[in-house]
Protein backbone atom coordinates (compact mmCIF):
# COMPACT_ATOMS: atom_id res chain seq x y z
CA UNK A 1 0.00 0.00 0.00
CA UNK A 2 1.00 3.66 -0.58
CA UNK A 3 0.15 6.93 0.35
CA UNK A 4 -0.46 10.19 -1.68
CA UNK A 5 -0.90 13.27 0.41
CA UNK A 6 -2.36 16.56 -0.53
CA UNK A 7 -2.55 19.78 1.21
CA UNK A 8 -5.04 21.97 0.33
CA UNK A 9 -5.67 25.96 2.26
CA UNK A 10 -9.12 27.96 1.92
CA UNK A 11 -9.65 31.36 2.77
CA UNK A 12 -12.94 32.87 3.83
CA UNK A 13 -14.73 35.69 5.80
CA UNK A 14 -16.68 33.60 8.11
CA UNK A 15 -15.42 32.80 11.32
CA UNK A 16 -13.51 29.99 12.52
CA UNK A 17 -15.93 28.49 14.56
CA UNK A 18 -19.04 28.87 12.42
CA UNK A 19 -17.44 27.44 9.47
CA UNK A 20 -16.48 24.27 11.84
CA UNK A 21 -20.17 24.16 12.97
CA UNK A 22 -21.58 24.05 9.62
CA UNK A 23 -19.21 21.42 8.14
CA UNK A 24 -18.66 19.43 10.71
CA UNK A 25 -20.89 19.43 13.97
CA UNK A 26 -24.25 20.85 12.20
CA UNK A 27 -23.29 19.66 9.03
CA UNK A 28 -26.25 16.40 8.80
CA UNK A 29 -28.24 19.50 9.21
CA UNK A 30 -26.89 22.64 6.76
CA UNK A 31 -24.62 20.48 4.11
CA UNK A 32 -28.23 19.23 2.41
CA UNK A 33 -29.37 22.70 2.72
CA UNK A 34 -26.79 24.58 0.95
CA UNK A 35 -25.69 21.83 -1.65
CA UNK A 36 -29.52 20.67 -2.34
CA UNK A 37 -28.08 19.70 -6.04
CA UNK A 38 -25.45 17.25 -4.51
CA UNK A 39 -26.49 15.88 -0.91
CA UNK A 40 -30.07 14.78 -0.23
CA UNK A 41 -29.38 13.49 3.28
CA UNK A 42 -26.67 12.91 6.01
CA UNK A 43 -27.34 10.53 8.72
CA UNK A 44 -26.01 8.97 11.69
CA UNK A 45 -25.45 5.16 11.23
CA UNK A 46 -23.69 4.93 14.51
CA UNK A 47 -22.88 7.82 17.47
CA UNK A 48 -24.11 11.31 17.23
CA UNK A 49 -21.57 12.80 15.37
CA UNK A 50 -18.73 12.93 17.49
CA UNK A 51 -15.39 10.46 18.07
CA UNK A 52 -15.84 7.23 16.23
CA UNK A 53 -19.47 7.86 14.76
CA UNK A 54 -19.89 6.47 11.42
CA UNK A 55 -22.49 8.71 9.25
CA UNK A 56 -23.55 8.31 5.74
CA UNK A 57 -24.10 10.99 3.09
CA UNK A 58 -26.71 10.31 0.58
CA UNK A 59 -26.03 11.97 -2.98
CA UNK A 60 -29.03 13.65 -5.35
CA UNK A 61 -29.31 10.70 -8.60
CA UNK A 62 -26.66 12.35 -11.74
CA UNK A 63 -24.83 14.00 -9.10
CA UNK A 64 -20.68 13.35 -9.14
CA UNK A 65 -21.60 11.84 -12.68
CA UNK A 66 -24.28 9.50 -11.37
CA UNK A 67 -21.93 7.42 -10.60
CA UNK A 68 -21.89 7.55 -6.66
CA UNK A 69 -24.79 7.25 -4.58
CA UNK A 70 -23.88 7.12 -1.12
CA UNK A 71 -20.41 7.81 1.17
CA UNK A 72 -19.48 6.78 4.77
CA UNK A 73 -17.37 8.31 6.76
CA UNK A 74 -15.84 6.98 10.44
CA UNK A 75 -14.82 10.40 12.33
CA UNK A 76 -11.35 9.75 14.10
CA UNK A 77 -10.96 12.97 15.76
CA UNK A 78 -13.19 15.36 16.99
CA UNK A 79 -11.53 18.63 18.62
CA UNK A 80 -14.25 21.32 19.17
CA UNK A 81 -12.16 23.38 21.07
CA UNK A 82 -9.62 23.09 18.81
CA UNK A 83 -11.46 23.42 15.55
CA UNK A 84 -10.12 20.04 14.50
CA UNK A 85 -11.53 17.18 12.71
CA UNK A 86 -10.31 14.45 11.13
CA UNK A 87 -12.45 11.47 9.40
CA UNK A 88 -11.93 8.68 7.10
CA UNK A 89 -14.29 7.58 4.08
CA UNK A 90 -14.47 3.59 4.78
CA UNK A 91 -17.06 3.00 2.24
CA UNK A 92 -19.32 4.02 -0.78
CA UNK A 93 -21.36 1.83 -3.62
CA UNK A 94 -18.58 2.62 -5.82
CA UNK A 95 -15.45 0.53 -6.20
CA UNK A 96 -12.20 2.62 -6.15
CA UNK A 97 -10.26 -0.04 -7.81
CA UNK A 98 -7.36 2.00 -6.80
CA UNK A 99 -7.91 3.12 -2.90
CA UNK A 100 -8.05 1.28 0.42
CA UNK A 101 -9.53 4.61 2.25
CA UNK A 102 -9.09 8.14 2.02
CA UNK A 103 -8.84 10.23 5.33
CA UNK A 104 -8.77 13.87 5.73
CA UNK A 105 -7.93 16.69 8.26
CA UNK A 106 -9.80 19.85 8.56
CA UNK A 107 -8.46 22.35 11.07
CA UNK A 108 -9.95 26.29 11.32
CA UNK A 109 -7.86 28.84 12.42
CA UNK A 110 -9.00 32.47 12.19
CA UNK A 111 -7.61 35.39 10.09
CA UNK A 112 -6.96 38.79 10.73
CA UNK A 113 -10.62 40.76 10.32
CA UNK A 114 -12.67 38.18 11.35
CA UNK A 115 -12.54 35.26 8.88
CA UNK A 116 -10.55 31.83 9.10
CA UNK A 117 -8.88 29.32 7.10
CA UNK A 118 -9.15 25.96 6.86
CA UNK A 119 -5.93 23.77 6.42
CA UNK A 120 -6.98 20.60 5.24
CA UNK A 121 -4.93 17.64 4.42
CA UNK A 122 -6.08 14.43 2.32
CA UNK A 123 -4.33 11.22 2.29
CA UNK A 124 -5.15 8.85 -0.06
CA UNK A 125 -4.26 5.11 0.96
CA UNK A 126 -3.47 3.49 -2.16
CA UNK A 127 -3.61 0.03 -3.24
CA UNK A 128 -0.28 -2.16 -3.44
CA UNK A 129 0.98 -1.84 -7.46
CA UNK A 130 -1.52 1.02 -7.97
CA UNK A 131 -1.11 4.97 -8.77
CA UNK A 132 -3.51 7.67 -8.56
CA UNK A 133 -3.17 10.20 -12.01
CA UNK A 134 -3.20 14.10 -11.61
CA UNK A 135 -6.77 13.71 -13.02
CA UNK A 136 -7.84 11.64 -10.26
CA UNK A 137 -6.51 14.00 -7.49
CA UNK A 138 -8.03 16.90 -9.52
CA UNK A 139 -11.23 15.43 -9.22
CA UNK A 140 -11.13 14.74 -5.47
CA UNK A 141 -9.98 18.68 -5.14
CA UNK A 142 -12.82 19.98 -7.11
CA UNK A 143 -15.31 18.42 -5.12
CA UNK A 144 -13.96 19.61 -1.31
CA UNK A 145 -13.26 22.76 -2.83
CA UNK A 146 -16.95 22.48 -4.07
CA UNK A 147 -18.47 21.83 -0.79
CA UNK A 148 -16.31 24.48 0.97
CA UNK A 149 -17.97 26.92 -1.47
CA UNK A 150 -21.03 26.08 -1.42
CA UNK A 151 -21.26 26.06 2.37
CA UNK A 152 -19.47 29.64 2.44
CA UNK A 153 -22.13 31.18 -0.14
CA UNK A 154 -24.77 29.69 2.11
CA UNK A 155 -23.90 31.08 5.04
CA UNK A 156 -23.32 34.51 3.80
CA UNK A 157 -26.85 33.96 2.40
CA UNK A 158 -27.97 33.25 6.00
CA UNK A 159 -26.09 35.38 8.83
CA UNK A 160 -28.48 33.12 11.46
CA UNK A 161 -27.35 30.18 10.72
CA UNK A 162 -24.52 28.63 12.62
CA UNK A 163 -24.04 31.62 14.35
């Protein structure tokens, strides 16, 4: 087995801790919301969201080239205080021929003026005699990079929420 890494830095105006709330401890609740085109559902399969809990996220049919219909994702750390989380996708009706798992780190940190980034890291836990292609890793940017921005526009859209 090998490992690709990627390290990937957003930028936004909203702050630290809301950003964290809506995309990871309210985000069963606001992801659906503000991607309705994408997500139809998150759920809890096991837990309540926190260390451990395995939830599943339900995709809109033709979304991510109708290909993929559902994702689950074990969360291995959960650091509220900290604006930390890191989770692993452990399954989906898809067969990446290619990956054992993916996992990724999110952590917030805030920015002068009132806004935060998020430094996220993605490791990709590849297959013995297998190599992921720049298209592949493009693809797997373009959809985090996706959510983030959807999730941003949405809560600009709607100071209440998360707040």
């Amino acid at each position: 087995m090998g490992i690709t890494t990627h390290y990937k830095q957003f930028t936004s105006t909203i702050s630290p801790a809301r950003f964290f709330k809506a995309l990871v401890t309210d985000s069963h609740g606001l992801i659906p919301k503000a991607i309705t085109w994408g997500i139809q559902s998150i759920e809890f399969l096991e837990g309540d969201g926190g260390l451990g809990s395995i939830e599943q996220t339900n995709l809109v049919d033709g979304y991510h080239s109708g290909k993929l219909k559902y994702v689950k994702h074990r969360v291995d750390v959960m650091d509220v205080e900290n604006l930390r989380c890191k989770y692993t996708l452990i399954e989906c009706d898809v067969d990446f021929e290619k990956l054992d798992s993916v996992s990724y780190d999110f952590k917030f940190e805030a920015t002068p003026g009132g806004g935060s980034v998020c430094r996220m890291t993605r490791i990709y836990h590849v297959k013995a005699g297998c190599h992921l292609t720049g298209e592949e890793l493009k693809e797997g940017k373009l959809s985090v990079y996706t959510l983030f921005k959807a999730v941003e526009k949405y809560l600009i859209a709607h100071p209440g929420e998360c707040a």
